[in-house]
Protein backbone atom coordinates (compact mmCIF):
# COMPACT_ATOMS: atom_id res chain seq x y z
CA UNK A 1 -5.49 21.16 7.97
CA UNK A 2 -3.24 17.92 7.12
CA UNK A 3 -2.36 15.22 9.57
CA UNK A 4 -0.85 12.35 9.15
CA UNK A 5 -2.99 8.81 9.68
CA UNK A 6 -2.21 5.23 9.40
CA UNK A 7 -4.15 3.06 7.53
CA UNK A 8 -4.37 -0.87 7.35
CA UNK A 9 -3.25 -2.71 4.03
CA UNK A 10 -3.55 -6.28 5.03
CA UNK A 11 -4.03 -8.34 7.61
CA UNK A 12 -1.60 -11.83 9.27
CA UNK A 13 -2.39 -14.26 6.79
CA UNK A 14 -2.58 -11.88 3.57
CA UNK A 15 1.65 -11.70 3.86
CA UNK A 16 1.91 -15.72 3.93
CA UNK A 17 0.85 -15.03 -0.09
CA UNK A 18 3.27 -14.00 -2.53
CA UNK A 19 1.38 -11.75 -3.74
CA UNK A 20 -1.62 -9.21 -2.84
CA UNK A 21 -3.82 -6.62 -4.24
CA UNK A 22 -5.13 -4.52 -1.53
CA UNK A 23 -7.49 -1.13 -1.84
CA UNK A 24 -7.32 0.93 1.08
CA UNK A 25 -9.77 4.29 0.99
CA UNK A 26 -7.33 7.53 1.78
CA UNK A 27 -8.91 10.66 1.60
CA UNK A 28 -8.11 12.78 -1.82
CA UNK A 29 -4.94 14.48 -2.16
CA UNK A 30 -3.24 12.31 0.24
CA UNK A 31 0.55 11.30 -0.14
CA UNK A 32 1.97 7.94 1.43
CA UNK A 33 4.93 8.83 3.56
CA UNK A 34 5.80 5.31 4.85
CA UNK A 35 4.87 1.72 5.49
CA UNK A 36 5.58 -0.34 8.36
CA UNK A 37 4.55 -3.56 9.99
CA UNK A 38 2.78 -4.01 12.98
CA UNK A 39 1.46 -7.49 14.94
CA UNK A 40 1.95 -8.88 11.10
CA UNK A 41 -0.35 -6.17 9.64
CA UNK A 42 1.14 -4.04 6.89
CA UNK A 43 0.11 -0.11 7.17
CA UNK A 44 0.61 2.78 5.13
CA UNK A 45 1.38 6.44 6.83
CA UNK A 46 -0.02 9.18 4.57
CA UNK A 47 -0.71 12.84 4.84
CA UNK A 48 -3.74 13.75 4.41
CA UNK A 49 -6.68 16.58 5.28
CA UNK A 50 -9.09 14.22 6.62
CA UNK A 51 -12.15 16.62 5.33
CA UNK A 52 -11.45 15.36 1.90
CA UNK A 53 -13.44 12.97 0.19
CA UNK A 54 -11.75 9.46 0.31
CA UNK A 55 -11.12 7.36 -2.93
CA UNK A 56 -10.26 3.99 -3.60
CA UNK A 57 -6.63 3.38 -4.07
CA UNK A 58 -4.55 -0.01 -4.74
CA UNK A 59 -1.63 -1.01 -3.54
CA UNK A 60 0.51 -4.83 -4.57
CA UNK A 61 2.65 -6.97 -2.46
CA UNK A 62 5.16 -8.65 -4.18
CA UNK A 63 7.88 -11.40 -2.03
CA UNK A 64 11.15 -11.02 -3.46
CA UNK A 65 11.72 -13.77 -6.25
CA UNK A 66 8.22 -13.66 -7.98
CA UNK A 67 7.52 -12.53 -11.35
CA UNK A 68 5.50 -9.38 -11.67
CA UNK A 69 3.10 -10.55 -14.64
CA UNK A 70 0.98 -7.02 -14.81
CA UNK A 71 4.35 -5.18 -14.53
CA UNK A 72 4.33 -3.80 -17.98
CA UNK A 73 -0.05 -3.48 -17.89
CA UNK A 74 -0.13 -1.14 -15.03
CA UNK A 75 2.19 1.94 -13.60
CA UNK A 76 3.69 0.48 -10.28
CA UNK A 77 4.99 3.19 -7.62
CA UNK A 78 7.55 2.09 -4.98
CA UNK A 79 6.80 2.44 -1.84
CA UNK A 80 8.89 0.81 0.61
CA UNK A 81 10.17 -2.65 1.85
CA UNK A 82 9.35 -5.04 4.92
CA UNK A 83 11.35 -8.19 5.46
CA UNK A 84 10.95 -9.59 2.47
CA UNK A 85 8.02 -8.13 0.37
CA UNK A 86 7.96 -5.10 -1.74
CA UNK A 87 4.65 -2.72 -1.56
CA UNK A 88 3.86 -0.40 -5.19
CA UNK A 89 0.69 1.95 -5.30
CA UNK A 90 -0.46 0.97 -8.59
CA UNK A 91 -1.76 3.36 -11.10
CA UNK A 92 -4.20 2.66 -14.63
C-alpha cells in the first residue's frame, strides 16, 4: 500500500547558504510529488510504500544567481521552487 509522507531536507540556517547538498532516506520506489517550506525547513512530499527498504538519496539547493559548477558532472532533476532557491534530486 502507498501513502504519501513528508520528509525533512534541511533545516533554518541550511537556506541562509547558497548552496546545499542534502541526503534524505525515502523508502525504494518512492516518487517526490512536491516540496514546500515550513517554519524555514524545506520538505519533500513523496509517494511511497513505507514497507520498502529506504535508500539514500541527494537532493541540491541552488539560490537563483549562482553557478552550478557540478552541473555538467552529475544528472540534476527539477523539482520545484521556494522563494528564491531551486531544489534538483541529483543522479550519478
Amino acid at each position: 500500500m502507498k501513502q504519501i509522507e513528508r520528509y525533512r531536507v534541511t533545516d533554518p540556517e541550511d537556506l541562509k547558504s547558497a548552496i546545499g547538498y542534502h541526503r534524505v532516506d525515502i523508502p525504494s520506489g518512492g516518487r517526490v510529488l512536491d516540496v514546500s517550506i515550513d517554519a524555514e525547513r524545506v520538505f519533500l512530499h513523496v509517494l511511497v510504500n513505507p514497507k520498502h527498504k529506504k535508500r539514500e538519496r541527494w537532493f541540491a539547493i541552488y539560490r537563483e544567481g549562482v553557478p552550478m559548477d557540478n552541473y555538467e558532472k552529475k544528472h540534476y532533476e527539477y523539482i520545484g521552487r521556494l522563494n528564491k532557491h531551486h531544489i534538483f534530486e541529483v543522479h550519478d
